[in-house]
Protein backbone atom coordinates (compact mmCIF):
# COMPACT_ATOMS: atom_id res chain seq x y z
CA UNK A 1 -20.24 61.86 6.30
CA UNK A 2 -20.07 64.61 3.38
CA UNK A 3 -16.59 65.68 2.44
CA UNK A 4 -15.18 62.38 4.60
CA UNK A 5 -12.29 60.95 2.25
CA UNK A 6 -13.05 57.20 0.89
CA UNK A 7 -12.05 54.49 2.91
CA UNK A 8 -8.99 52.95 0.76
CA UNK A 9 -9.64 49.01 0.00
CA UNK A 10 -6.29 47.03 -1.68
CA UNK A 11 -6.97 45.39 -4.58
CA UNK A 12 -3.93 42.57 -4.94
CA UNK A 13 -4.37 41.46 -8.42
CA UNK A 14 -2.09 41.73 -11.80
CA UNK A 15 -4.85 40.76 -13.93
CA UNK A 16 -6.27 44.06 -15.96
CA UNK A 17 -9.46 43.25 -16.27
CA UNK A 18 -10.31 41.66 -13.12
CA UNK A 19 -8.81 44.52 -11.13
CA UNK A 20 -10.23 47.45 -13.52
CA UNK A 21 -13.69 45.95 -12.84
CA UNK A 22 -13.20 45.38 -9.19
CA UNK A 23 -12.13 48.56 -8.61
CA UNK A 24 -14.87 50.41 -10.40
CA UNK A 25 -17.01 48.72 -8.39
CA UNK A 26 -15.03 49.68 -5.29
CA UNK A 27 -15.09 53.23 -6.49
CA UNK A 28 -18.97 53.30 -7.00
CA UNK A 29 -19.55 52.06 -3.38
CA UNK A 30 -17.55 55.72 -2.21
CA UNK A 31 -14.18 53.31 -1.49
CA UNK A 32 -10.50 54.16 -2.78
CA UNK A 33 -9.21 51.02 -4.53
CA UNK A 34 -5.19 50.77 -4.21
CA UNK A 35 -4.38 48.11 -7.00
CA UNK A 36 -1.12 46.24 -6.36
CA UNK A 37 0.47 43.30 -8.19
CA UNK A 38 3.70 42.10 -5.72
CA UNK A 39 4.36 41.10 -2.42
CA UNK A 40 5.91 44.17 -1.53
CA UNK A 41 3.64 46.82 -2.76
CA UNK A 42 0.73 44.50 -0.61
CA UNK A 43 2.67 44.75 2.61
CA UNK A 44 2.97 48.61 2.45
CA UNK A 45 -0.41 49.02 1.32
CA UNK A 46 -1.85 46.86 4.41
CA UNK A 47 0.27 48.70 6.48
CA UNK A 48 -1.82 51.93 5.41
CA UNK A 49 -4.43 50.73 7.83
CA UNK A 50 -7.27 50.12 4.67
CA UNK A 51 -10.87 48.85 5.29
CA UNK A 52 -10.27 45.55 3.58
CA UNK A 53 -8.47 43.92 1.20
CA UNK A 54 -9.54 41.89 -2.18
CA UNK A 55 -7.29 39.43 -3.09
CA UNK A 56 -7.28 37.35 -6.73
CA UNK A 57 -6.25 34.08 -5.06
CA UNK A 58 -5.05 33.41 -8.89
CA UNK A 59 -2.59 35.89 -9.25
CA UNK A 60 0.65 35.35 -11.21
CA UNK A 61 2.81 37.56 -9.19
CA UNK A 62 3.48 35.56 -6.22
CA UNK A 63 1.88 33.07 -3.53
CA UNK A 64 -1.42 34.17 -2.51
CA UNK A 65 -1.63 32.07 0.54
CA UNK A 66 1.74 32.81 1.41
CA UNK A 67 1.14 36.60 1.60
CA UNK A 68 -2.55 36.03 3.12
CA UNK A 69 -0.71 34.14 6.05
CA UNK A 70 2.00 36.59 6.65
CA UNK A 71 -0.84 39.40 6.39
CA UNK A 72 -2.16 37.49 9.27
CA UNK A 73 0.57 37.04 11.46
CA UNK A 74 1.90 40.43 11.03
CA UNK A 75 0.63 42.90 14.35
CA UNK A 76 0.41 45.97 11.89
CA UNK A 77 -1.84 44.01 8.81
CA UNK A 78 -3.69 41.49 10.83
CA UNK A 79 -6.70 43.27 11.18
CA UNK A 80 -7.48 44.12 7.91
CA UNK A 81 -10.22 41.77 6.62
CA UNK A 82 -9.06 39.76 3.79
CA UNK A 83 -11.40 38.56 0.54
CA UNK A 84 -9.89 35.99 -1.55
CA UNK A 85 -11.59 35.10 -5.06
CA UNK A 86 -11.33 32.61 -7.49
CA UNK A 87 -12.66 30.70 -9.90
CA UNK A 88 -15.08 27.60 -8.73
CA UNK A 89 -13.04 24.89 -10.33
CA UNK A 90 -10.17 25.88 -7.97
CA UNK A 91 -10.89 24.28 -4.88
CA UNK A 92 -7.53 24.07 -3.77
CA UNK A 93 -6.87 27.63 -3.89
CA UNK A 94 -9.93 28.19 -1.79
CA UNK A 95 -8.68 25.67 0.66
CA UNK A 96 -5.15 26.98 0.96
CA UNK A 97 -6.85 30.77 1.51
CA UNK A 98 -9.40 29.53 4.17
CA UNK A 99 -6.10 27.55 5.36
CA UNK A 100 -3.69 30.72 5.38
CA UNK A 101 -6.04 32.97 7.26
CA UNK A 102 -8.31 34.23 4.57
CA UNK A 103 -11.84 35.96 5.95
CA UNK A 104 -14.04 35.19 3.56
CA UNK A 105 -13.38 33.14 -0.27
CA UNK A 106 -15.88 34.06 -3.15
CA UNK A 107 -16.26 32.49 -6.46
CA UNK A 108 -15.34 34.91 -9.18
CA UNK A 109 -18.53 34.24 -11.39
CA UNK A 110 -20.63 35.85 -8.18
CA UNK A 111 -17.97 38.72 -8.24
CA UNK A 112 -18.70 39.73 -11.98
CA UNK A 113 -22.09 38.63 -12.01
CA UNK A 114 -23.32 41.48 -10.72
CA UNK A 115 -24.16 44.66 -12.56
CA UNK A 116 -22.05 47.55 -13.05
CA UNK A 117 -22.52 50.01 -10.83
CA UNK A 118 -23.74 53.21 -12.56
């Protein structure tokens, strides 16, 4: 639809470069990224009703599981679809995401393997 604003997708992440290329990416496919990097700032972004939400299952900041699951038992943010990604040596992480709720868990590499969009 011309002149339709982009569909917002949160982008929970606190690493630079991972988020900086996911959201270009993001941006390229027409979406608005919303980068956040605590617990807090997720919540009221999921609570903006956004298409999805990409979630470095790494990040620093806080749990990731632990905020996937409460995303998922919260009535207001349990619809949003969540992607987790991380590395493919972390096989726990993956497990604990699928485990907490998690839609779909990616490995990294075939995140940033693909070409920039232009």
């Amino acid at each position: 639809m011309i002149g339709a604003p982009a569909r917002a997708v949160v982008v929970a992440d606190d690493d630079l470069f991972f988020s900086s290329r996911i959201a270009a990416g993001l941006k390229a496919l027409g979406y608005r990224p919303l980068v956040v990097s605590t617990p807090e700032a997720l919540r009221a972004r999921l609570r903006e009703g956004p298409a999805a939400a990409i979630f470095n299952l790494a990040v620093r900041g806080f749990d990731a599981a632990k905020a996937i699951r409460d995303a998922k038992i919260d009535p207001e943010t349990r619809a949003v679809p969540f992607l987790g990604f991380c590395g493919h040596q972390d096989a726990e992480r993956q497990a604990a995401a699928r485990a907490a709720g998690c839609d779909l868990v990616a490995l990294l590499r075939s995140l940033l393997a693909r070409p920039p969009a232009r």
